[in-house]
C-alpha atoms as a PDB file:
ATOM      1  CA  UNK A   1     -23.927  37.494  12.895  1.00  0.00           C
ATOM      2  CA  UNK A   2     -20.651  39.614  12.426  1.00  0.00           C
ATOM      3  CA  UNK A   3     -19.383  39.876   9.014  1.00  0.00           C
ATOM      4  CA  UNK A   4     -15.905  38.262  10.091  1.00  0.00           C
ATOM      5  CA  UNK A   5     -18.329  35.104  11.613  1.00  0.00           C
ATOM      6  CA  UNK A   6     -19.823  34.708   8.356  1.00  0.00           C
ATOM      7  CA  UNK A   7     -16.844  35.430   6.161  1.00  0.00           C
ATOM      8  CA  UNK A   8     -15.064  32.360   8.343  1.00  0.00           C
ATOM      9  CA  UNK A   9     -17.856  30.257   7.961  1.00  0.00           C
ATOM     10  CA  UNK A  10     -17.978  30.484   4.739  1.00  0.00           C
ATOM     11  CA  UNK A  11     -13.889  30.108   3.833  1.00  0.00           C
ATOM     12  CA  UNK A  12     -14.766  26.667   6.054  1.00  0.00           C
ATOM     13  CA  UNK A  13     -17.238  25.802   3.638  1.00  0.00           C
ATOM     14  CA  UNK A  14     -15.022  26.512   1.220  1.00  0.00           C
ATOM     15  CA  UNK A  15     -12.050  24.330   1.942  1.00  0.00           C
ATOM     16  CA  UNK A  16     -14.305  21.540   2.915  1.00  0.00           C
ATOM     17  CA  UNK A  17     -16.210  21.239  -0.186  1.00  0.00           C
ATOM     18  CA  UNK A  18     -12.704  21.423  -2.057  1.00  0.00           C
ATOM     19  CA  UNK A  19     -11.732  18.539  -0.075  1.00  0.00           C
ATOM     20  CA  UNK A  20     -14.530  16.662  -0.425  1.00  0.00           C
ATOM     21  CA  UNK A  21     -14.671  17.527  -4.633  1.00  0.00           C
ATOM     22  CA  UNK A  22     -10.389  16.517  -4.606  1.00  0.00           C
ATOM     23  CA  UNK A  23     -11.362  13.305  -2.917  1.00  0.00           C
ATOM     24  CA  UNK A  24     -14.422  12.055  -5.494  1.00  0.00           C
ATOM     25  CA  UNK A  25     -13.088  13.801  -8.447  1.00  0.00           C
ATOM     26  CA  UNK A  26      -9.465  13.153  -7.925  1.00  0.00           C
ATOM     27  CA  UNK A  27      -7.607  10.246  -9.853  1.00  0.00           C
ATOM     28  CA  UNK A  28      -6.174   9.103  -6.835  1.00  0.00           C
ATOM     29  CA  UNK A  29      -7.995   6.372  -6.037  1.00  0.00           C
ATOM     30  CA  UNK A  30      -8.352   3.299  -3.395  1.00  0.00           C
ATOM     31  CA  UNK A  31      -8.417   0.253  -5.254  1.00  0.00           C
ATOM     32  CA  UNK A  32      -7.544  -3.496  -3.763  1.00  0.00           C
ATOM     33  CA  UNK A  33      -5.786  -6.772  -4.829  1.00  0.00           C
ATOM     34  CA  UNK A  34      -7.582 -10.339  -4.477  1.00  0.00           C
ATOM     35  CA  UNK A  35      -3.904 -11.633  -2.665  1.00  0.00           C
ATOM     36  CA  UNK A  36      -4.744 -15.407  -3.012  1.00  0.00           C
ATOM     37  CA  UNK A  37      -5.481 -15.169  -6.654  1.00  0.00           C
ATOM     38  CA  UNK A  38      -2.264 -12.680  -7.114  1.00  0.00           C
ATOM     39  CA  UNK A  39       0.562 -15.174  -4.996  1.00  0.00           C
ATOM     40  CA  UNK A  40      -1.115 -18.206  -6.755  1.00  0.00           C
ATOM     41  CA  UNK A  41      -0.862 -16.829 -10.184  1.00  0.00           C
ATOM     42  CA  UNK A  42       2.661 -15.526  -9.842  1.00  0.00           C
ATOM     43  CA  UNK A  43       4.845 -17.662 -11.789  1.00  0.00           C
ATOM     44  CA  UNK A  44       7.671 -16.593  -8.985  1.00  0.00           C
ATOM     45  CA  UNK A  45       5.752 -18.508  -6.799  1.00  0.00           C
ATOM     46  CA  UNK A  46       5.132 -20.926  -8.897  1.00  0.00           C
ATOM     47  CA  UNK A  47       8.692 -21.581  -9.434  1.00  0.00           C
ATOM     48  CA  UNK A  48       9.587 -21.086  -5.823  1.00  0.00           C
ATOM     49  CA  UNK A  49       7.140 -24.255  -4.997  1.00  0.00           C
ATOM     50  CA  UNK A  50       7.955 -26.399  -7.766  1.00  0.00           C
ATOM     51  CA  UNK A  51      12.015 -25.864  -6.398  1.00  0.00           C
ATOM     52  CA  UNK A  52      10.495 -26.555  -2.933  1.00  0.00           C
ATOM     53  CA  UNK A  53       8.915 -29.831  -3.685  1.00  0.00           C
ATOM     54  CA  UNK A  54      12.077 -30.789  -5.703  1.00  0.00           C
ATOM     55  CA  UNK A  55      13.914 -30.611  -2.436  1.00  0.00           C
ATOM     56  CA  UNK A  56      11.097 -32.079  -0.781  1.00  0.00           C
ATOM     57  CA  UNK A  57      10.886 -35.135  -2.859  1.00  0.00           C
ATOM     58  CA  UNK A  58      14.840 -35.526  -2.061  1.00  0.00           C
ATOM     59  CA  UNK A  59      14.567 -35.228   1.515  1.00  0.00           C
ATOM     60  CA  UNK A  60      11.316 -37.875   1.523  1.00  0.00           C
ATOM     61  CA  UNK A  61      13.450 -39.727  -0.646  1.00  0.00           C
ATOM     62  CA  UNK A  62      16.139 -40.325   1.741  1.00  0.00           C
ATOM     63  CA  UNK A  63      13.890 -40.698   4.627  1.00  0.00           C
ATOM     64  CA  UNK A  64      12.089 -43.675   2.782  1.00  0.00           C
ATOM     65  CA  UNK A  65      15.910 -45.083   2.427  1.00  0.00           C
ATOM     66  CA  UNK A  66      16.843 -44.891   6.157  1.00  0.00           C
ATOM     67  CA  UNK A  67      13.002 -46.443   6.566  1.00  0.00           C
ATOM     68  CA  UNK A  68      13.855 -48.667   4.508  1.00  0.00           C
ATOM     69  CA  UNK A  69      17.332 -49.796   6.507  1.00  0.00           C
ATOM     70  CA  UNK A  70      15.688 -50.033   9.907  1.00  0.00           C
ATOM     71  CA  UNK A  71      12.934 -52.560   8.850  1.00  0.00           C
ATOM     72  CA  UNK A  72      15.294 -54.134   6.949  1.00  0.00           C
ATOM     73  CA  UNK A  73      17.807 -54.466  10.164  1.00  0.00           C
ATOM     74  CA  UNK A  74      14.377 -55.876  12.167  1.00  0.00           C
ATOM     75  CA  UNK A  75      13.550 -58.535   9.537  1.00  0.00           C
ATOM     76  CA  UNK A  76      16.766 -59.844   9.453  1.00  0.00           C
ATOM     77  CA  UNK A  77      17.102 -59.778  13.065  1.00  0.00           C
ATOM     78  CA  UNK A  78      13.512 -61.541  13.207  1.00  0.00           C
ATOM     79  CA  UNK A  79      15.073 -64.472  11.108  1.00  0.00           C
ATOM     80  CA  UNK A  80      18.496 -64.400  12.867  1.00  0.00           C
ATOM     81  CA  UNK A  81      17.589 -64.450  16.422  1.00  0.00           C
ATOM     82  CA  UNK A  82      16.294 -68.003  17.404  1.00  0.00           C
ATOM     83  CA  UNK A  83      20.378 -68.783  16.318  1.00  0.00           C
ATOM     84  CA  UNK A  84      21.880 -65.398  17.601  1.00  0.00           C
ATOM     85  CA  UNK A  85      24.219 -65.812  20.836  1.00  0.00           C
ATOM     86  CA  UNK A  86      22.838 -63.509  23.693  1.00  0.00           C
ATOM     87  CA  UNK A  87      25.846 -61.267  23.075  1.00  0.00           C
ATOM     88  CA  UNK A  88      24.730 -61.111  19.121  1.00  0.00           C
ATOM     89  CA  UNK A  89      21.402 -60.255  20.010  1.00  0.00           C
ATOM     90  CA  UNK A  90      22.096 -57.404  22.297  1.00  0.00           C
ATOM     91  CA  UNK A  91      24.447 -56.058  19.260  1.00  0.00           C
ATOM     92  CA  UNK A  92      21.864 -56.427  16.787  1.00  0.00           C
ATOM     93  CA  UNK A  93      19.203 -54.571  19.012  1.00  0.00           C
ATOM     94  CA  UNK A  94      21.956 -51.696  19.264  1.00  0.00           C
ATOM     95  CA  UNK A  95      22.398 -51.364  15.766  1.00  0.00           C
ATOM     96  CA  UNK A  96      18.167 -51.541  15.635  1.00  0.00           C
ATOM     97  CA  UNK A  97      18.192 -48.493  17.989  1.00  0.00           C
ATOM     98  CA  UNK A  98      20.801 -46.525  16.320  1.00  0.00           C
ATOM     99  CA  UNK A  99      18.983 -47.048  12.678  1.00  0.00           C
ATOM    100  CA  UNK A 100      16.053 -46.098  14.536  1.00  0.00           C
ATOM    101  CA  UNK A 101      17.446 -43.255  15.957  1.00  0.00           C
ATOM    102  CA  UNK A 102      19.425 -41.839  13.327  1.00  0.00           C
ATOM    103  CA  UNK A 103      15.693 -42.359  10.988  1.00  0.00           C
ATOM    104  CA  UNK A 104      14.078 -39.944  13.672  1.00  0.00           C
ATOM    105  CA  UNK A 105      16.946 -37.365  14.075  1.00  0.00           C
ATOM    106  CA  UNK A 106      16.952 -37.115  10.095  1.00  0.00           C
ATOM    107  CA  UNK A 107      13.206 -36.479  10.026  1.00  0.00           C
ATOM    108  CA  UNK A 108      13.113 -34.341  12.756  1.00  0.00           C
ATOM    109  CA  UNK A 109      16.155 -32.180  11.020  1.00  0.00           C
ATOM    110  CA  UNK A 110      14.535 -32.188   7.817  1.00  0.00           C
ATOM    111  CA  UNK A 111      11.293 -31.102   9.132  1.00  0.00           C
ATOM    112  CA  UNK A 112      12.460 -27.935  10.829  1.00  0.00           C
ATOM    113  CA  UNK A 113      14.349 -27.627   7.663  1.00  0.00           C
ATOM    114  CA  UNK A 114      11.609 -27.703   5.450  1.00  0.00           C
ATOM    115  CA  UNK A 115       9.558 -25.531   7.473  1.00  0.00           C
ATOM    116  CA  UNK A 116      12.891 -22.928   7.205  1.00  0.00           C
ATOM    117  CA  UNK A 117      12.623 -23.086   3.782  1.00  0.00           C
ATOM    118  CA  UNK A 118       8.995 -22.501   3.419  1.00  0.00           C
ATOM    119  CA  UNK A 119       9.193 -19.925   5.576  1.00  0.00           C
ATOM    120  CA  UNK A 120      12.248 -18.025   3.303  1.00  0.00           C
ATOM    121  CA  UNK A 121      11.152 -18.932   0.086  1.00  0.00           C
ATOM    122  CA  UNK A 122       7.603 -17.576   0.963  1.00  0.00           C
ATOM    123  CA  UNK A 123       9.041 -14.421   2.288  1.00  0.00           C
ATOM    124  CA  UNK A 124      11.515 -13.514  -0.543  1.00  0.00           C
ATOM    125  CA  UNK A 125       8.076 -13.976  -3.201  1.00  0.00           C
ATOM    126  CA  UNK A 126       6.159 -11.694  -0.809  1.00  0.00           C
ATOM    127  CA  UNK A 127       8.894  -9.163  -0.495  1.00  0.00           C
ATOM    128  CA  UNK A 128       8.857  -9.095  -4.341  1.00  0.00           C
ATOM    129  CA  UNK A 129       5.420  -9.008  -4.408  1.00  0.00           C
ATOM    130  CA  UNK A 130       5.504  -6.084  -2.458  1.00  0.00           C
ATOM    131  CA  UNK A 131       7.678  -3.925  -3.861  1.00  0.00           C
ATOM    132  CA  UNK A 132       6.545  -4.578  -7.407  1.00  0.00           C
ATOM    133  CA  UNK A 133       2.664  -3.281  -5.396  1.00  0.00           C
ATOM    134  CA  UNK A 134       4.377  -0.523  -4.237  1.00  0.00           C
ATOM    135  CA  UNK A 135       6.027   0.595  -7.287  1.00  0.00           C
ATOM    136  CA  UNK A 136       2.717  -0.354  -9.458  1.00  0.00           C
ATOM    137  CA  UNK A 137       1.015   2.298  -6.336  1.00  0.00           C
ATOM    138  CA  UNK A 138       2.801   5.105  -7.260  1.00  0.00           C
ATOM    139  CA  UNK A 139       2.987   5.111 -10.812  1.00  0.00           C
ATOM    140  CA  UNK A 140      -0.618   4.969 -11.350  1.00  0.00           C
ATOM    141  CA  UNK A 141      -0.903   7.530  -8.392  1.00  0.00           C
ATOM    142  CA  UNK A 142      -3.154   5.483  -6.024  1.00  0.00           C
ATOM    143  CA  UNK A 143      -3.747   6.432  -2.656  1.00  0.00           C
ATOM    144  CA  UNK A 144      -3.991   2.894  -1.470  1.00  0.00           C
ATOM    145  CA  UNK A 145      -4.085  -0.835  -2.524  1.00  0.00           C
ATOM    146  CA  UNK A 146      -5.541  -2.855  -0.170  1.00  0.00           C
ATOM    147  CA  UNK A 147      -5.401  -6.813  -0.156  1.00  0.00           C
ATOM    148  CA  UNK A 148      -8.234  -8.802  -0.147  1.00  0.00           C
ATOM    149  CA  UNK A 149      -7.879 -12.198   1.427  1.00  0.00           C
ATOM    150  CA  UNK A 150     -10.153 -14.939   1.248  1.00  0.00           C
ATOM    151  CA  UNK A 151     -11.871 -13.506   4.954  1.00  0.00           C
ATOM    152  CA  UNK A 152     -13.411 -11.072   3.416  1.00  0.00           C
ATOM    153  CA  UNK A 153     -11.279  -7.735   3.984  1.00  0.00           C
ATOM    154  CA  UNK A 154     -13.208  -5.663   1.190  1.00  0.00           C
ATOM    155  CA  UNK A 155     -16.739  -6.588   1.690  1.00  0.00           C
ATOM    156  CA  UNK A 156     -17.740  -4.302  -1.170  1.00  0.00           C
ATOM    157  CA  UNK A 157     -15.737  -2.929  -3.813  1.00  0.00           C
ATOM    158  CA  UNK A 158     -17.105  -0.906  -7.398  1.00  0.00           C
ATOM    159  CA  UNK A 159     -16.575  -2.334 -10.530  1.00  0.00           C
ATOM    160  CA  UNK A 160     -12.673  -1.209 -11.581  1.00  0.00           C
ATOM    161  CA  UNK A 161     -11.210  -0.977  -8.487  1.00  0.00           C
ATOM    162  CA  UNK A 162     -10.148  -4.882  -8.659  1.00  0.00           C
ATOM    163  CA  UNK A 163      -6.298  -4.654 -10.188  1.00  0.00           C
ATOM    164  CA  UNK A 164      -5.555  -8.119  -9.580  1.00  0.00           C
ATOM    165  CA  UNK A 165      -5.189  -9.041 -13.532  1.00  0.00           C
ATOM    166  CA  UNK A 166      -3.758  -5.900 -14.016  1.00  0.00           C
ATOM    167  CA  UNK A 167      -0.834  -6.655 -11.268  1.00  0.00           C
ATOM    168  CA  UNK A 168      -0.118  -9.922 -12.003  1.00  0.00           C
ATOM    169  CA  UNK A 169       0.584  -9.325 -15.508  1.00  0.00           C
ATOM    170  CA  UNK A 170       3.141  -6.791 -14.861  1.00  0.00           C
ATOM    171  CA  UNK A 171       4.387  -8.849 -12.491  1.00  0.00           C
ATOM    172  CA  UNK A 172       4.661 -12.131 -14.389  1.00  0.00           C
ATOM    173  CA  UNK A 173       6.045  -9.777 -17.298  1.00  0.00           C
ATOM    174  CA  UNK A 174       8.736  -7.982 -14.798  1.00  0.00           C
ATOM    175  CA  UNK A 175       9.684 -11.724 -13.463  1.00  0.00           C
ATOM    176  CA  UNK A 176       9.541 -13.025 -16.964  1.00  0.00           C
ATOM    177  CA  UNK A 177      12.245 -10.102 -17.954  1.00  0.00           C
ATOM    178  CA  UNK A 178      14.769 -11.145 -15.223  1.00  0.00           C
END
């Protein structure tokens, strides 16, 4: 072999065994977040659901009311009838049909609004969520945080590279401070 052959062969060697001793020895580091136990333990989103089912428990609330009206309109109907005229029968039906109808518009509104909601509310936490990751990245200089989820995205991780506890404190501290 020429001496240039062996000189670049041995500059490879070179920069990959730096590489290789920056990647293990390096405190950059990949470490992951258990995300189920990190948006369950967030009192954001703890506060974001408890404000949901507020508004949930309104919404039910008047649905139950309107539920309320329509089988109250058929009872009385039921006992009115046999002494209705045909012309007050066909009237109370109507008003029967437009209870009924207004009962299923209102729950079909509020479900699509609910659903809205959710969907917002569960977006704006994991926005925050995320930036507060990112932020939490780079000050610590990791390389990546990956998120576990309950199907098993990190099927093996060494002990220390689990931040969870450390995240959510700063982030329940940070949210705590706003």
């Amino acid at each position: 072999m020429s001496r240039n052959v062996l000189l670049a062969l041995f500059a490879l060697l070179f920069v990959g065994l730096s590489g290789l001793y920056y990647l293990h020895f390096s405190e950059q580091k990949i470490v992951y977040v258990d995300s189920a136990r990190l948006i369950n333990g967030y009192q954001g989103m703890l506060d974001a659901r408890n404000a949901y089912q507020k508004k949930a428990q309104i919404w039910q609330g008047n649905v139950d009311t309107l539920a309320k009206e329509v089988q109250k309109a058929i009872t009385d109907y039921e006992k009115e009838s046999p002494a209705l005229t045909k012309k007050e029968k066909e009237l109370s039906q109507e008003l029967i049909r437009t209870k009924q109808k207004r009962l299923a518009d209102y729950q079909k509104a509020i479900g699509e609004k609910a659903a809205q909601e959710d969907g917002q509310m569960t977006s704006a936490v994991l926005e925050e969520i995320n930036a507060y990751l990112k932020s939490y990245g780079e000050s610590r200089n990791y390389r990546i945080i990956i998120a576990a989820t309950e199907y098993g995205n990190v099927a093996y991780a060494a002990d220390g590279l689990d931040i969870t506890d450390a995240v959510l404190d700063g982030l329940n501290n940070e949210y705590a401070g706003q």
